[in-house]
Protein backbone atom coordinates (compact mmCIF):
# COMPACT_ATOMS: atom_id res chain seq x y z
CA UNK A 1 40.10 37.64 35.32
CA UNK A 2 41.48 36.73 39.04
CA UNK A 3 44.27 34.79 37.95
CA UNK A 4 45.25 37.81 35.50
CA UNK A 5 44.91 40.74 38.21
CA UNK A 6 46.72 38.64 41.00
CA UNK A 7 49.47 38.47 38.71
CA UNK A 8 49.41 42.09 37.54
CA UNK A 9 48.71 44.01 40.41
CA UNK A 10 51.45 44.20 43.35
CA UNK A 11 49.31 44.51 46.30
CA UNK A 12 46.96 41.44 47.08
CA UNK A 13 44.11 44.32 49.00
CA UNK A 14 45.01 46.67 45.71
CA UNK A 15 44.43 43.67 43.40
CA UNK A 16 41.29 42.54 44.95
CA UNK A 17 39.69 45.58 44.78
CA UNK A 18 40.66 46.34 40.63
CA UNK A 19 39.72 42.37 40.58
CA UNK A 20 36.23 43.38 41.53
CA UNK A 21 35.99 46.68 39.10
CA UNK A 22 37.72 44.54 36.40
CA UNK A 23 34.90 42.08 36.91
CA UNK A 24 32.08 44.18 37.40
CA UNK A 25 33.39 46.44 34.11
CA UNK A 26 33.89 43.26 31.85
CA UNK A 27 29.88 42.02 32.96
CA UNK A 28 28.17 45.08 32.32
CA UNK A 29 30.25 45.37 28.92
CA UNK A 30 29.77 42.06 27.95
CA UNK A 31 26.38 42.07 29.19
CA UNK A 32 26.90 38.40 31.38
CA UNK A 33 24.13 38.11 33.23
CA UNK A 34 22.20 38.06 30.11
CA UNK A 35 23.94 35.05 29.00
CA UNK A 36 24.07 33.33 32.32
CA UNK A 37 19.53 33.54 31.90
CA UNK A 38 20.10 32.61 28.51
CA UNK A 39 22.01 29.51 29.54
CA UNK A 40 20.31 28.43 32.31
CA UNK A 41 17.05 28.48 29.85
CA UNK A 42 18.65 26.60 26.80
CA UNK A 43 19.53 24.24 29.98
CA UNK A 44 15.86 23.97 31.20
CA UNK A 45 14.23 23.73 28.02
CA UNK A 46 16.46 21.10 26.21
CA UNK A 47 17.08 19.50 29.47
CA UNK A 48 19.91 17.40 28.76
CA UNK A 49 21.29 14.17 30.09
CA UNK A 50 25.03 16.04 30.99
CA UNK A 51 24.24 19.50 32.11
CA UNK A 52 27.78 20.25 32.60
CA UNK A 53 28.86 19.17 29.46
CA UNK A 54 26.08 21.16 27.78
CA UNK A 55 26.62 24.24 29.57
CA UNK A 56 30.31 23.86 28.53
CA UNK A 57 29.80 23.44 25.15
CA UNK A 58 27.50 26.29 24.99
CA UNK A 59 30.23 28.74 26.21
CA UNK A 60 32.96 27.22 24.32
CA UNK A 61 30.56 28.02 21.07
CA UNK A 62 29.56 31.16 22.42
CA UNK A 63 33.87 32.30 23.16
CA UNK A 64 34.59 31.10 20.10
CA UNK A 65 31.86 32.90 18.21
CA UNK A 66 32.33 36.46 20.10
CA UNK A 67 35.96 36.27 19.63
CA UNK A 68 37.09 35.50 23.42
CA UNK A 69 38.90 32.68 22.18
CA UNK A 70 39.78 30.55 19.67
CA UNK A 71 38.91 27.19 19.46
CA UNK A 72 42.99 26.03 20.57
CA UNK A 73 42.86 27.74 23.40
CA UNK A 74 39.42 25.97 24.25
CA UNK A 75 39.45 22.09 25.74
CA UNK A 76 37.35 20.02 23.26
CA UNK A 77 33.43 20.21 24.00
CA UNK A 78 31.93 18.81 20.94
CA UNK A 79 32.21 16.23 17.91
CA UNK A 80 34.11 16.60 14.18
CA UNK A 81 32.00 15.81 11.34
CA UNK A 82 31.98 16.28 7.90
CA UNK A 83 29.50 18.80 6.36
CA UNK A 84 29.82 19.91 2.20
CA UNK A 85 31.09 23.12 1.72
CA UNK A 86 30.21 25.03 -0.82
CA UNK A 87 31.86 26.49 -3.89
CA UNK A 88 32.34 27.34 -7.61
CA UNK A 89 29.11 24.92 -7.91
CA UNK A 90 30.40 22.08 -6.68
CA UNK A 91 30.24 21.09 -2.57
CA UNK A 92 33.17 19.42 -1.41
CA UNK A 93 33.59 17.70 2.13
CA UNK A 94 35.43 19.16 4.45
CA UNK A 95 35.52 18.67 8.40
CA UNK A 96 32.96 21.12 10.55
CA UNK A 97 32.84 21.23 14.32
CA UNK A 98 29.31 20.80 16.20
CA UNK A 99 29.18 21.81 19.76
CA UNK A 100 28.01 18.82 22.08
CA UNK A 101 24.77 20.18 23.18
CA UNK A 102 23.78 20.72 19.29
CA UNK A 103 24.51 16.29 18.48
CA UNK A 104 22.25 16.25 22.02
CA UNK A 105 19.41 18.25 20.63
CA UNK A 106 19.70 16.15 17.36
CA UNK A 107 19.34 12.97 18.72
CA UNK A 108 16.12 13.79 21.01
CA UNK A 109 14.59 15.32 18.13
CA UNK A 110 15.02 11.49 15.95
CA UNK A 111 13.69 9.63 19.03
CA UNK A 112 10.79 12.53 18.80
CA UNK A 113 10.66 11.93 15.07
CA UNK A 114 10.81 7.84 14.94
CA UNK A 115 8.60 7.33 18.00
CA UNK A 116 5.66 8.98 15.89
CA UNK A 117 3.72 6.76 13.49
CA UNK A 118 0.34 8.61 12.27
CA UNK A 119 1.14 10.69 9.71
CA UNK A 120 -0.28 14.06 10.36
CA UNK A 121 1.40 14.26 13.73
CA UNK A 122 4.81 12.77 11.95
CA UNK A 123 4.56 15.72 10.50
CA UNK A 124 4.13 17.94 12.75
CA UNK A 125 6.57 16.61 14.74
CA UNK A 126 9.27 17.45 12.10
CA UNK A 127 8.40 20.76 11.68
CA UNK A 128 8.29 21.50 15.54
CA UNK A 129 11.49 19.65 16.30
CA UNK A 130 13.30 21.22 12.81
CA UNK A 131 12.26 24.69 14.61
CA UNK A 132 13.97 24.00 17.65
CA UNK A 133 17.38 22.47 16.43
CA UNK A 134 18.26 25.50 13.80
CA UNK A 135 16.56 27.99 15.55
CA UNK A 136 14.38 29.14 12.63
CA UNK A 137 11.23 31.26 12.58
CA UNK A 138 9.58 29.18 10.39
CA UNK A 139 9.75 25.35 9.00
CA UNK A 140 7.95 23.93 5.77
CA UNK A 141 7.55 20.45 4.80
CA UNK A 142 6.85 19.08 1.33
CA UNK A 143 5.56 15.92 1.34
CA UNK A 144 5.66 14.44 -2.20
CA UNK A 145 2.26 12.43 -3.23
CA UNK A 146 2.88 10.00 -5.96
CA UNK A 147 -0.81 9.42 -7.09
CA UNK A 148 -1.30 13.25 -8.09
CA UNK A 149 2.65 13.84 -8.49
CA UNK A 150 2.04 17.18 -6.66
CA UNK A 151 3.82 18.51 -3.48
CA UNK A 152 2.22 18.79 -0.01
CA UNK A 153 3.20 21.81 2.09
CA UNK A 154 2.26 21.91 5.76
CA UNK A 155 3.90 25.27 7.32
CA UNK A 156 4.37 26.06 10.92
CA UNK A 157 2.53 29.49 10.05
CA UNK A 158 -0.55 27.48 8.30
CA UNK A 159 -3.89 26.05 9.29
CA UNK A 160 -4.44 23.86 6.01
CA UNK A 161 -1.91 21.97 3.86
CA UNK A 162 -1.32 23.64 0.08
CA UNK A 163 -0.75 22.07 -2.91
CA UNK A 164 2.42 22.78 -5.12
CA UNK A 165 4.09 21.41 -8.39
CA UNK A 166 7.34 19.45 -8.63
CA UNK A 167 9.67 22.46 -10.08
CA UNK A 168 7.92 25.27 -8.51
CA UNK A 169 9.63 27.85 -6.22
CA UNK A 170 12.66 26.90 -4.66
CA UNK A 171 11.61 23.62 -2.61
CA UNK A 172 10.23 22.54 -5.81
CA UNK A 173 13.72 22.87 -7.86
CA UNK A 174 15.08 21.44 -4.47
CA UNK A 175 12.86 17.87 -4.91
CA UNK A 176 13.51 17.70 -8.95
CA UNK A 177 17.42 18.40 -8.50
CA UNK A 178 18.07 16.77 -5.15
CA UNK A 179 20.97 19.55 -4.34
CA UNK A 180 20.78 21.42 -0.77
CA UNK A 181 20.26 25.55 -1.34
CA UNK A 182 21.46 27.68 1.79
CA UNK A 183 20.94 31.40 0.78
CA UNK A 184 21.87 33.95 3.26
CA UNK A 185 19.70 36.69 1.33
CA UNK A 186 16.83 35.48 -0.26
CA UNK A 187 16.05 39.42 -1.84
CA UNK A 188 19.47 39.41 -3.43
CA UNK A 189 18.98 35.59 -5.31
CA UNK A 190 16.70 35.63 -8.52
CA UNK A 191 15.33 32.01 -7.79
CA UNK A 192 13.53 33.89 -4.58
CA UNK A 193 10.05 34.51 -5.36
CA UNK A 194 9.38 37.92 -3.39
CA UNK A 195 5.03 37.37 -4.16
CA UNK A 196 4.37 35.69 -1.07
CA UNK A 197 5.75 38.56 0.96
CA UNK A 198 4.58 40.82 -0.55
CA UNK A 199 1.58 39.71 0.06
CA UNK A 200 1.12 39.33 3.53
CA UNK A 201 3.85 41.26 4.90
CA UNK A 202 6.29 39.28 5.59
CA UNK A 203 10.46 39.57 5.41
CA UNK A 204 12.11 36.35 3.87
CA UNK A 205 15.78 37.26 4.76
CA UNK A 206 17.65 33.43 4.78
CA UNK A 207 16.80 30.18 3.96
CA UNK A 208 17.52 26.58 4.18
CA UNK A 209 16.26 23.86 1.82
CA UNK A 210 16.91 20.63 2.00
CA UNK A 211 15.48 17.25 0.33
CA UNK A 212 14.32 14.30 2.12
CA UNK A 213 15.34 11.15 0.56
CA UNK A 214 13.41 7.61 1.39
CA UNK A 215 15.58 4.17 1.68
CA UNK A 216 15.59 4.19 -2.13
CA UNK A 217 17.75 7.55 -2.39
CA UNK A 218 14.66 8.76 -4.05
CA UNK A 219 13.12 12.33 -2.88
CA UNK A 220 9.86 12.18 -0.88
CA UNK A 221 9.91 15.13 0.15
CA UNK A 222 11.94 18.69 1.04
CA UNK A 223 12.58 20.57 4.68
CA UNK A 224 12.72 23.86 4.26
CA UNK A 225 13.84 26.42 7.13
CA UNK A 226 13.33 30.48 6.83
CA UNK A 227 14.80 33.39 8.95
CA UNK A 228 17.23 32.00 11.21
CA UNK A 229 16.66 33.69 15.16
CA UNK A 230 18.42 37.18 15.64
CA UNK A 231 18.67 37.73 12.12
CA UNK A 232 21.09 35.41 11.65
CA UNK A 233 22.25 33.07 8.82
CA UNK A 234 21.99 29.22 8.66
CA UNK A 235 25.92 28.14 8.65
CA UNK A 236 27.76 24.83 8.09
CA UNK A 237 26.22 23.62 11.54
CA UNK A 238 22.63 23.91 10.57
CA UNK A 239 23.02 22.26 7.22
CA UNK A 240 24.43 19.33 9.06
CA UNK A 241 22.08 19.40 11.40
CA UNK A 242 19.16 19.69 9.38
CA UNK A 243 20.16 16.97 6.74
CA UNK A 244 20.46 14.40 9.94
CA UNK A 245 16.94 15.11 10.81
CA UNK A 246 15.89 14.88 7.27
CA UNK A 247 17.22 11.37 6.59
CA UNK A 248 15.19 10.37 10.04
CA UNK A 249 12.18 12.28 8.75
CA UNK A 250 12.25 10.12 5.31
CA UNK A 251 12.45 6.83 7.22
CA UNK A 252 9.20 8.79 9.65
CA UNK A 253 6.99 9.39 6.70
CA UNK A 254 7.77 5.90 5.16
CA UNK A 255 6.50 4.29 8.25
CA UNK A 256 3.79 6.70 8.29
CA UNK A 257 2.48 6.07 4.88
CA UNK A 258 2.92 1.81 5.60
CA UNK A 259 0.54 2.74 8.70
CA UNK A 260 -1.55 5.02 6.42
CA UNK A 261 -2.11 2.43 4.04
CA UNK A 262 -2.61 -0.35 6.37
CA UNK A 263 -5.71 1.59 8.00
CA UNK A 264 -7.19 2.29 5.20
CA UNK A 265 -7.21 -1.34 3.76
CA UNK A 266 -8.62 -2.61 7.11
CA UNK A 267 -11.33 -0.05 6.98
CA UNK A 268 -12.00 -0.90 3.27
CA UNK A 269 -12.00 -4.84 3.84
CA UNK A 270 -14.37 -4.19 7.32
CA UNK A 271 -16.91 -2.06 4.98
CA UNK A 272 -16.63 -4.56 2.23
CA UNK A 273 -17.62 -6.92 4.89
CA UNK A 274 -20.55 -5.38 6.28
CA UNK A 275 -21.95 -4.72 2.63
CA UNK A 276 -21.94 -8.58 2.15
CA UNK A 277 -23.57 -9.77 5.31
CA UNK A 278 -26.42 -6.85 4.95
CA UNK A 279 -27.00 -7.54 1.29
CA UNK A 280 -27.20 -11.54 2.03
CA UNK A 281 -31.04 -11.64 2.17
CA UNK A 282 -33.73 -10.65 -0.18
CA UNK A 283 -34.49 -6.59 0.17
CA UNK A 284 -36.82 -4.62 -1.34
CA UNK A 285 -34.60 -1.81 -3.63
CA UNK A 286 -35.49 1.35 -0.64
CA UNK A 287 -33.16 -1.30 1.91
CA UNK A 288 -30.90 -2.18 -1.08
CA UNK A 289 -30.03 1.56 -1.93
CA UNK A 290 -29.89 2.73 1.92
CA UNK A 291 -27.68 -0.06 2.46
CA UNK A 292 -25.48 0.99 -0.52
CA UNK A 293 -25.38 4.24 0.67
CA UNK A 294 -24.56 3.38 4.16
CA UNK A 295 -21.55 1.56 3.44
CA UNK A 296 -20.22 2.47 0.09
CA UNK A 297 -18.37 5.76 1.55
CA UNK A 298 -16.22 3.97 3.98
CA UNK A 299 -14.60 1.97 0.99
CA UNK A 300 -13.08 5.45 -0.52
CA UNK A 301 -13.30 7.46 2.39
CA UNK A 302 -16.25 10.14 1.11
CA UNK A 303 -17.78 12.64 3.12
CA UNK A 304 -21.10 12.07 1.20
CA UNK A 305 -22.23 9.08 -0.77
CA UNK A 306 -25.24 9.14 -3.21
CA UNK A 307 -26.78 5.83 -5.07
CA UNK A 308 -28.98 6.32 -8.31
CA UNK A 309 -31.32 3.97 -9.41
CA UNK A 310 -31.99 3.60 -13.41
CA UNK A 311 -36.18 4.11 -14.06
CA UNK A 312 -36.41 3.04 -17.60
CA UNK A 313 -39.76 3.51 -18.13
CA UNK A 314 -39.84 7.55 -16.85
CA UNK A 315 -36.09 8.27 -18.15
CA UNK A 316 -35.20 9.40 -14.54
CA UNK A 317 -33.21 8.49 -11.76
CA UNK A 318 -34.48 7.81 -8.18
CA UNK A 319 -32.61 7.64 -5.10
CA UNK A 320 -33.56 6.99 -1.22
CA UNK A 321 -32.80 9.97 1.61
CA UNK A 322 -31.19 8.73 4.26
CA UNK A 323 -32.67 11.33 6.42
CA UNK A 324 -35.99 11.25 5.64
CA UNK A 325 -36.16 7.68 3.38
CA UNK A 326 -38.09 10.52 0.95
CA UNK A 327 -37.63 8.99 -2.82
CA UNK A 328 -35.97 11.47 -4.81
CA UNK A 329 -36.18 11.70 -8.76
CA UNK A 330 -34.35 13.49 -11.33
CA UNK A 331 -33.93 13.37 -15.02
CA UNK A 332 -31.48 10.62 -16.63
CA UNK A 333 -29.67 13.11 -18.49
CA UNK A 334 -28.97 15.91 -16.14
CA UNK A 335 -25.78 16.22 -13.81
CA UNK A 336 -22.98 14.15 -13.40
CA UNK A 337 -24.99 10.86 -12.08
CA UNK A 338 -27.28 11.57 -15.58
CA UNK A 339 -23.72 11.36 -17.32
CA UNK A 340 -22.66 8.23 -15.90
CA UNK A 341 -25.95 6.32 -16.45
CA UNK A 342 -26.04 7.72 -19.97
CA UNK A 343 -22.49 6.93 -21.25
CA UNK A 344 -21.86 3.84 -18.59
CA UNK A 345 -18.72 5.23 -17.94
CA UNK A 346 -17.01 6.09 -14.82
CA UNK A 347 -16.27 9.75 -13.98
CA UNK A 348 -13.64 11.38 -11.95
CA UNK A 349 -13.30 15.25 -11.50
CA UNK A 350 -10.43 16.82 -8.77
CA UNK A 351 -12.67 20.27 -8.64
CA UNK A 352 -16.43 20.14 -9.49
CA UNK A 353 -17.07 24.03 -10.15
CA UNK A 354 -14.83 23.45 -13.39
CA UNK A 355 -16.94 20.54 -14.81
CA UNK A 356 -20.11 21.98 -17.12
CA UNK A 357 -21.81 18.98 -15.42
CA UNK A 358 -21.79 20.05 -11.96
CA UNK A 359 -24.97 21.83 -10.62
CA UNK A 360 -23.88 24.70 -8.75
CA UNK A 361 -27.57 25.84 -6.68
CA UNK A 362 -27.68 23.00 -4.52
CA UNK A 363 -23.75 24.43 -2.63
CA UNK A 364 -25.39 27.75 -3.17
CA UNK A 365 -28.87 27.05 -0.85
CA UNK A 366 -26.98 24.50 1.26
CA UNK A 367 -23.36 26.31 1.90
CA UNK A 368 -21.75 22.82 1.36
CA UNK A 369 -18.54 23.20 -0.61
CA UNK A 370 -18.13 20.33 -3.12
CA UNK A 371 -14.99 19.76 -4.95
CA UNK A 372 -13.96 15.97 -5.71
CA UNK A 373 -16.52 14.11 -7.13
CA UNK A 374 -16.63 10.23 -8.35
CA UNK A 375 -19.30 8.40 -10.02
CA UNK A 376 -19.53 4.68 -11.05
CA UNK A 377 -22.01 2.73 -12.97
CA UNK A 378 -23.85 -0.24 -11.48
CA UNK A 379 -24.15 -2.44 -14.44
CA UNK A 380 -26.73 -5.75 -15.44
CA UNK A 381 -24.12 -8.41 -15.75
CA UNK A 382 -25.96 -9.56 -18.52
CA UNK A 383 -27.09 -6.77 -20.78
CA UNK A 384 -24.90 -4.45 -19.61
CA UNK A 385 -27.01 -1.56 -19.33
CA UNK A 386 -26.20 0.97 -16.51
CA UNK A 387 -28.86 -0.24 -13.53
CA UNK A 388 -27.74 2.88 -11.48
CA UNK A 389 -25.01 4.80 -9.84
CA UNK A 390 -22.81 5.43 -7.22
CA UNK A 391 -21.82 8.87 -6.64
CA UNK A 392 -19.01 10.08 -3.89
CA UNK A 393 -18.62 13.83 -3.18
CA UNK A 394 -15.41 14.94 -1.52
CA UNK A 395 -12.14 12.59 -0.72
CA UNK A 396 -11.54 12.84 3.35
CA UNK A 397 -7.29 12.14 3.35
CA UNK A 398 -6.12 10.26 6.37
CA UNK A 399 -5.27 14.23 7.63
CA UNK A 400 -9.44 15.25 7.27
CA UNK A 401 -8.68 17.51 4.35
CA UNK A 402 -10.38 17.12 1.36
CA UNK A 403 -8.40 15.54 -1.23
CA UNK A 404 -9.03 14.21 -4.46
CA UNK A 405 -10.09 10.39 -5.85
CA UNK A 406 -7.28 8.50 -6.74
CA UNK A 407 -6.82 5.29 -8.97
CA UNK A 408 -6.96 2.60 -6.13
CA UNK A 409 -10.55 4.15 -5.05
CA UNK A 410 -11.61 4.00 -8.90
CA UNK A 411 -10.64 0.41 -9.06
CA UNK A 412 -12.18 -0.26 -5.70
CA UNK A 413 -15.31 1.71 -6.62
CA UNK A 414 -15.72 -0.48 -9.23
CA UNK A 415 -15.31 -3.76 -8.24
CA UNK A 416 -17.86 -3.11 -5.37
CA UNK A 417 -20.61 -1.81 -8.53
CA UNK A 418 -19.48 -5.01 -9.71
CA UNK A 419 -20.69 -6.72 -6.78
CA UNK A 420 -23.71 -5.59 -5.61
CA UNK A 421 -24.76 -5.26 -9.49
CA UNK A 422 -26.77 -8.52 -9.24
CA UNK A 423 -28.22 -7.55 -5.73
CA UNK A 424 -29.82 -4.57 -7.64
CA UNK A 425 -31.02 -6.55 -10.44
CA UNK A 426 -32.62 -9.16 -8.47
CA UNK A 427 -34.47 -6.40 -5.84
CA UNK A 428 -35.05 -3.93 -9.00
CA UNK A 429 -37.29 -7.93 -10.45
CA UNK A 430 -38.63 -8.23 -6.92
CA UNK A 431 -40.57 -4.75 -7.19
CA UNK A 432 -41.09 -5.34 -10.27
CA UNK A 433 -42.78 -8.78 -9.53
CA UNK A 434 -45.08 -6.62 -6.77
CA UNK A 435 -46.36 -3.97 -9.15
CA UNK A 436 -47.23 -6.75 -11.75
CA UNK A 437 -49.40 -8.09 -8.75
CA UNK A 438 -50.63 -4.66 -7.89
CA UNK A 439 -51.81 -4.58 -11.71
CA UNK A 440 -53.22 -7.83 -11.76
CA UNK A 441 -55.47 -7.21 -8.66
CA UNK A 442 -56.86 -4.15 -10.11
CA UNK A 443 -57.50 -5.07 -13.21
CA UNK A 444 -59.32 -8.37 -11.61
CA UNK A 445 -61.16 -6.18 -9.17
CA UNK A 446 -62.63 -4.00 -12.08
CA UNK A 447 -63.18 -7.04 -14.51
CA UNK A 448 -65.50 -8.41 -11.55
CA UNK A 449 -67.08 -4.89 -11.49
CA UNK A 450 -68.01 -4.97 -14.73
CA UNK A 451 -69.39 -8.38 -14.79
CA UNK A 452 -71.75 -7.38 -12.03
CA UNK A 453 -73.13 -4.26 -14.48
CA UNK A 454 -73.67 -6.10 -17.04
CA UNK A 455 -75.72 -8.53 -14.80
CA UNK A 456 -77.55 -6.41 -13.37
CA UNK A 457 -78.60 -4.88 -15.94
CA UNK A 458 -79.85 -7.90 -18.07
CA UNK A 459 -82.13 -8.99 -15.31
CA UNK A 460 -83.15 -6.66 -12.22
CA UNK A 461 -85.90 -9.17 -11.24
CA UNK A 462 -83.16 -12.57 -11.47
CA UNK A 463 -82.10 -12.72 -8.20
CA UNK A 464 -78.37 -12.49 -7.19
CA UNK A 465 -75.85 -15.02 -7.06
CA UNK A 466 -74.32 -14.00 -3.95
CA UNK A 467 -70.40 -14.55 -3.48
CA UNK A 468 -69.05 -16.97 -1.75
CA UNK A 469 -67.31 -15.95 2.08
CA UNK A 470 -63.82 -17.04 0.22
CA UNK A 471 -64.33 -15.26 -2.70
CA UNK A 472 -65.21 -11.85 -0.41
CA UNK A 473 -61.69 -12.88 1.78
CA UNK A 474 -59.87 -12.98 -1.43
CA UNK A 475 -61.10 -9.62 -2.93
CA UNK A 476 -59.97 -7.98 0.67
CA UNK A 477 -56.75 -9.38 0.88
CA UNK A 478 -56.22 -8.45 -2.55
CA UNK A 479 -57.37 -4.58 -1.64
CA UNK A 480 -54.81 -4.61 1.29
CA UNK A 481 -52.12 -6.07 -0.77
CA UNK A 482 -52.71 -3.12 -3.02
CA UNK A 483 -52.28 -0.58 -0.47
CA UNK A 484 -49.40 -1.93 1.08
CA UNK A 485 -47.68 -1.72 -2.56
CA UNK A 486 -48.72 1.82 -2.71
């Protein structure tokens, strides 16, 4: 604007002053001080290495966009890159420009993304940095899990993590095809599902879906970005943007499922450990089943763990509280644990309240919710008859939701019944040994009893053998022994 009036106005004075009303007209038209503060805070927040070069960038875009300028007349600020354009179905490469401060936003957020190993903060890191680098309202990410071949969506708008199928809604078509959909108004394309805001309100006006591929080229997953700021529409900048974050978010949830599965095996192998070196001496089958108990949850990661003992003799199963070490008995046949015994077989359910098995009044006095249940038979290595079982309630995922069993805890379930099968035999003979004992005392004790009767009786006036001292110490320590086994 000064070069301009000094060249169109005669008078230097005269040219100052319609320099100044020139100026002052053109910033309260244009509104610059608002994009001075808007600047400077882009500048602050994303804090980059080159301020000048980012502030410069930022006005080229911003010229170019408004129509100040076009790019020619502009020095160069940013990179050339190729993004897919779309267009009669097919998207073809051509080149895009990306302003300078954009590639500097895009490379903090992969250090952000890569320096992140545990996976529910990888994941929250890519939605958080995906909502700062297209400037969307709200981010989801699909993760795809390959045991239950179901999609994970964690939202920046949600508390809890939802479960979706492969095909379903638009990020679901997005994971089965593979193809990138950019729609700049979701109410005017049919594959928009318009339930969800109805629902709760909400305005889906554009969105970008993307899928995240692993080092295979297969798809683990899909980004998804709605409502871009200012009621706006994701352009050719976005998509590139966002499909550079998503190949660094495939490689981030790779290494985060590696570390996911490395925990877990450690914990597995440290629980399997302790099981062996507290099952190594001889225990009565109260310490056998709390020890069970204690121990058998960390190999599948259960919130609860349960251990049923078979009572042949009564048809019922007994377990051990491991609050109050109370026994507690139920029929063989009832429930899911009376299932297991019966058939031998193991049993898996994802949601309890839709198996006819499940007992519904114990959630209903306690307020616990159960949903995933497992139960395993301990089996006699020998006969082959169910001894007892081992029932988990509710999957803990690496994330503490509640998930559902998958095959690896079946098989590891298993092997452990498999193990400690034996232990239970051997303490189930042990107590079995004791109430033989208990049996044989009493039924010594009254034999004695009777003898005395009958004695008596034949001959008040013969006088009475009286015992001898070790024959009273053996009758007393055969009472005590008696109460003890009570």
């Amino acid at each position: 604007c000064f070069f301009r009036s000094r060249h169109c106005v005669g008078s230097p004075a005269r040219g100052e002053g319609n320099m100044t009303d020139a100026v002052r007209q053109f910033m309260e038209a244009k509104n610059i001080p608002a994009l001075a503060v808007s600047m400077v805070e882009a500048l602050v927040k994303d804090q980059p290495d080159s301020p000048r070069k980012y502030l410069r960038s930022m006005f080229r875009e911003i010229c170019v966009k408004d129509g100040y300028a076009s790019p020619n007349e502009l020095p160069e600020a940013g990179g050339m890159t190729r993004v897919r354009d779309p267009g009669d179905g097919q998207r073809k490469s051509r080149i895009v420009e990306v302003p300078a401060h954009h590639l500097l936003r895009l490379f903090d957020s992969t250090k952000a993304i890569n320096a992140e190993i545990v996976p529910k903060e990888t994941i929250n890191i890519i939605i958080q940095e995906t909502l700062g680098l297209v400037k969307a309202d709200r981010v989801s990410l699909f993760v795809f899990d390959k045991g239950f071949n179901v999609l994970i969506l964690t939202a920046s708008n949600m508390t809890k993590p939802i479960r979706i199928q492969p095909g379903q809604g638009i990020a679901g078509t997005v994971f089965q095809t593979g193809e990138v959909v950019n729609i700049p108004d979701c109410y005017q394309d049919q594959r928009f599902d318009q339930s969800f805001d109805k629902a709760t309100g909400y305005h889906t006006r554009s969105l970008l879906c993307m899928p995240i591929k692993d080092f295979e080229g297969a798809c683990c997953g899909v980004l998804q970005a709605i409502n871009k700021e200012d009621e706006g529409v994701f352009d050719d900048v976005d998509e590139l943007l966002m499909g550079h974050l998503a190949q660094h978010a495939g490689i981030a949830l790779r290494n985060a499922d590696v570390y996911r599965e490395t925990i877990l095996a450690s914990d597995r192998a440290n629980a399997l450990l302790h099981t062996i070196q507290s099952l190594a001496q001889d225990l009565g089958v109260q310490s056998v089943v709390l020890t069970i108990t204690m121990h058998a949850s960390e190999l599948v990661q259960a919130d609860r763990c349960t251990v049923f003992l078979v009572d042949q003799v009564n048809e019922q199963l007994f377990s051990i509280s491991t609050d109050s070490t109370k026994e507690i008995r139920i029929p063989k046949t009832v429930g899911i644990a009376g299932e297991c015994a019966t058939t031998g077989l193991t049993i898996e359910i994802a949601d309890a309240y839709e198996s006819p098995l499940f007992n519904q009044d114990f959630d209903k006095s306690t307020g616990y919710k159960t949903k995933s249940i497992l139960a395993v038979p301990i089996k006699d290595d020998v006969a082959g008859a169910a001894l007892g079982v081992i029932q988990m309630i509710n999957k803990i995922e690496f994330d503490g939701e509640i998930g559902v069993f998958n095959a690896d805890d079946v098989q590891v379930l298993e092997t452990f019944a498999r193990f400690i099968g034996p232990k239970v035999t051997k303490a189930s003979l042990l107590t079995g040994e004791k109430r033989a004992e208990k049996t044989e005392t009493e039924a010594s004790a009254a034999f004695h009893g009777f003898a005395r009767d009958s004695e008596d009786s034949a001959g008040k006036n013969r006088p009475r053998k009286s015992l001898a001292p070790e024959s009273v110490t053996a009758i007393m320590e055969g009472a005590e022994d008696g109460e003890e086994d009570e």
